[in-house]
C-alpha atoms as a PDB file:
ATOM      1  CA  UNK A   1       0.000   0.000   0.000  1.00  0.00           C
ATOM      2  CA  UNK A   2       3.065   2.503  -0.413  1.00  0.00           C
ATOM      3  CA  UNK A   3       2.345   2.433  -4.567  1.00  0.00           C
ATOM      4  CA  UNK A   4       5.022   0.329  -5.722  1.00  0.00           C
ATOM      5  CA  UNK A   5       2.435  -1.431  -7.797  1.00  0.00           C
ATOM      6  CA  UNK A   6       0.911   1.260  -9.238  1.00  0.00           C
ATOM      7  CA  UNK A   7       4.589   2.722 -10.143  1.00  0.00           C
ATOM      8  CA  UNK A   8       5.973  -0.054 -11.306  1.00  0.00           C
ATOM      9  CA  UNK A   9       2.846  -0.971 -13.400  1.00  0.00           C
ATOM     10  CA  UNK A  10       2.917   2.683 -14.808  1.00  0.00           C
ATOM     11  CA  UNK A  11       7.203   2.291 -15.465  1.00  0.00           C
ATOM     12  CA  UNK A  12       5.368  -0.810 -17.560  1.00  0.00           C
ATOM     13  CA  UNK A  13       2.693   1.502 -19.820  1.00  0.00           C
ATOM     14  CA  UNK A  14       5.604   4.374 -20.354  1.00  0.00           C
ATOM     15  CA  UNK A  15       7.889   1.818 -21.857  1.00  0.00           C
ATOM     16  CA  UNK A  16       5.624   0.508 -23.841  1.00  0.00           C
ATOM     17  CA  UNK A  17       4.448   3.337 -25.417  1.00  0.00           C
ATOM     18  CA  UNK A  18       7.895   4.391 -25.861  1.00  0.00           C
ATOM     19  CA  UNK A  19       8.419   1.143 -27.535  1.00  0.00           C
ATOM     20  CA  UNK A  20       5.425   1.833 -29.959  1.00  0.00           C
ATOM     21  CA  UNK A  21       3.702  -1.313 -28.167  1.00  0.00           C
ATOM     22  CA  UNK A  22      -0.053  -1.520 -29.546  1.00  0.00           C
ATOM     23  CA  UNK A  23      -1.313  -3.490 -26.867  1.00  0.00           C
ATOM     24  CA  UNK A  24      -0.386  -4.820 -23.698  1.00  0.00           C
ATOM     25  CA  UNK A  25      -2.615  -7.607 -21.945  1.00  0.00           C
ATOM     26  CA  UNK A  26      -2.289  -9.700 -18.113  1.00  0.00           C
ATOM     27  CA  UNK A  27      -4.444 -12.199 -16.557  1.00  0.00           C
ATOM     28  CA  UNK A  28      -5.812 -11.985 -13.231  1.00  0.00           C
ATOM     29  CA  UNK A  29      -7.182 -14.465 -11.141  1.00  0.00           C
ATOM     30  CA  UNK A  30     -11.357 -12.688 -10.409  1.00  0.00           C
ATOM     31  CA  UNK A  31     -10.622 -12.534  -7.132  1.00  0.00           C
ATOM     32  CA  UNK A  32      -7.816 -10.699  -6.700  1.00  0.00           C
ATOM     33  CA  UNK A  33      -9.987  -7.291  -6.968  1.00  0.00           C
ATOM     34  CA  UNK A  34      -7.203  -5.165  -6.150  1.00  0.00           C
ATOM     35  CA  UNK A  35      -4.778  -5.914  -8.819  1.00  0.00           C
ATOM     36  CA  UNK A  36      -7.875  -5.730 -11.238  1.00  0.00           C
ATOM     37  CA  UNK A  37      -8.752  -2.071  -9.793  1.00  0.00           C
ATOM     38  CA  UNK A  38      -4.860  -1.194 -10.408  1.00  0.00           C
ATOM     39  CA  UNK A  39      -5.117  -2.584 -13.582  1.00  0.00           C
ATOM     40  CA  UNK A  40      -8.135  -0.294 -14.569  1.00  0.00           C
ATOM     41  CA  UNK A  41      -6.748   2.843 -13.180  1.00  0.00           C
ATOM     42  CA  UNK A  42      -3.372   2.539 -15.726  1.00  0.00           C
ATOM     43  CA  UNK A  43      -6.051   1.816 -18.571  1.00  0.00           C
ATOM     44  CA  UNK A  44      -6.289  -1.465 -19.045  1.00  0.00           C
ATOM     45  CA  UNK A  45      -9.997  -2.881 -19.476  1.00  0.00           C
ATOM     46  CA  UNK A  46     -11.638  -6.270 -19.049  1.00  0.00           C
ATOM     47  CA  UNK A  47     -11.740  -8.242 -22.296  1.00  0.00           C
ATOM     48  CA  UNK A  48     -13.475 -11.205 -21.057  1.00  0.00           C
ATOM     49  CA  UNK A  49     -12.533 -14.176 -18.750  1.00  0.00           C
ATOM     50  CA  UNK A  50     -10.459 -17.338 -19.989  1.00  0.00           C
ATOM     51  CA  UNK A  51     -12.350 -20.479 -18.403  1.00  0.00           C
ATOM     52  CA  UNK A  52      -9.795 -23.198 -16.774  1.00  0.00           C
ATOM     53  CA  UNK A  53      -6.659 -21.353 -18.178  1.00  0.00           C
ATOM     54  CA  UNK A  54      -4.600 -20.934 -15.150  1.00  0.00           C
ATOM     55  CA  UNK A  55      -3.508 -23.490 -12.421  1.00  0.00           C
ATOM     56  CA  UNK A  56      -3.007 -22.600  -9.126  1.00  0.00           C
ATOM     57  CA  UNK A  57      -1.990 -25.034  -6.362  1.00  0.00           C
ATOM     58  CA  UNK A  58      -3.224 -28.176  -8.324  1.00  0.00           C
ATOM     59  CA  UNK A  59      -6.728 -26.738  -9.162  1.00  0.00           C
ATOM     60  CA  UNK A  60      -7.363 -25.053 -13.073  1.00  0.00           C
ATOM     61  CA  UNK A  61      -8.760 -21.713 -12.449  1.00  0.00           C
ATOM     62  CA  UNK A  62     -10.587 -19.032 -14.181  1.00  0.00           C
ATOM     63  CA  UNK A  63      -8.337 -15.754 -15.720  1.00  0.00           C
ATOM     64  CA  UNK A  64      -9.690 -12.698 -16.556  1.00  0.00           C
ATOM     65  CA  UNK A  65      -8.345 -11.220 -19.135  1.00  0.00           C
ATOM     66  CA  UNK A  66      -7.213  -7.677 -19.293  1.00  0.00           C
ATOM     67  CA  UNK A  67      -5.369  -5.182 -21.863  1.00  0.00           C
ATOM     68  CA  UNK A  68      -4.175  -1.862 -22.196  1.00  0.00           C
ATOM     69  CA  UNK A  69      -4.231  -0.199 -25.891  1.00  0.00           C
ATOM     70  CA  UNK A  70      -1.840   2.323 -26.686  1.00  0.00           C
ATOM     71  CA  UNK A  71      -3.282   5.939 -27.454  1.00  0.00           C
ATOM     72  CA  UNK A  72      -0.073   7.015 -29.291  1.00  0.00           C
ATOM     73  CA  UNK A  73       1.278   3.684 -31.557  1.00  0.00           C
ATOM     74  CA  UNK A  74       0.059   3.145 -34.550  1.00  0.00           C
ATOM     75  CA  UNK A  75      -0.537   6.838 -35.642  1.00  0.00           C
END
């Protein structure tokens, strides 16, 4: 809770748009609601959720799906 997520996540989206990255994208388990809230606020938007893509401790679990489209590449 000091914003090391939120910087390091927004280091992340300035390289990439440096880069002239179109689209970045994560998955995140549904329940963890706070990376998916720190997600949103640096742009990125639910695309949908992946059914049984991830496994975690022996068990296949949902992913949502997540991206972030560049404002700037592509022009």
């Amino acid at each position: 809770r000091r914003g090391i997520g939120a910087a390091l996540l927004a280091a992340l989206v300035e390289s990439t748009e440096a880069a002239g990255i179109w689209t970045i994208q994560s998955g995140v388990f549904p329940e963890n609601t706070v990376s998916l809230r720190l997600h949103q606020r640096a742009g990125f938007r639910v695309v949908g959720t992946r059914e049984r893509i991830g496994r975690h401790h022996g068990e296949w679990r949902d992913v949502v799906l997540i991206e972030r489209r560049s404002a700037t590449a592509g022009r």
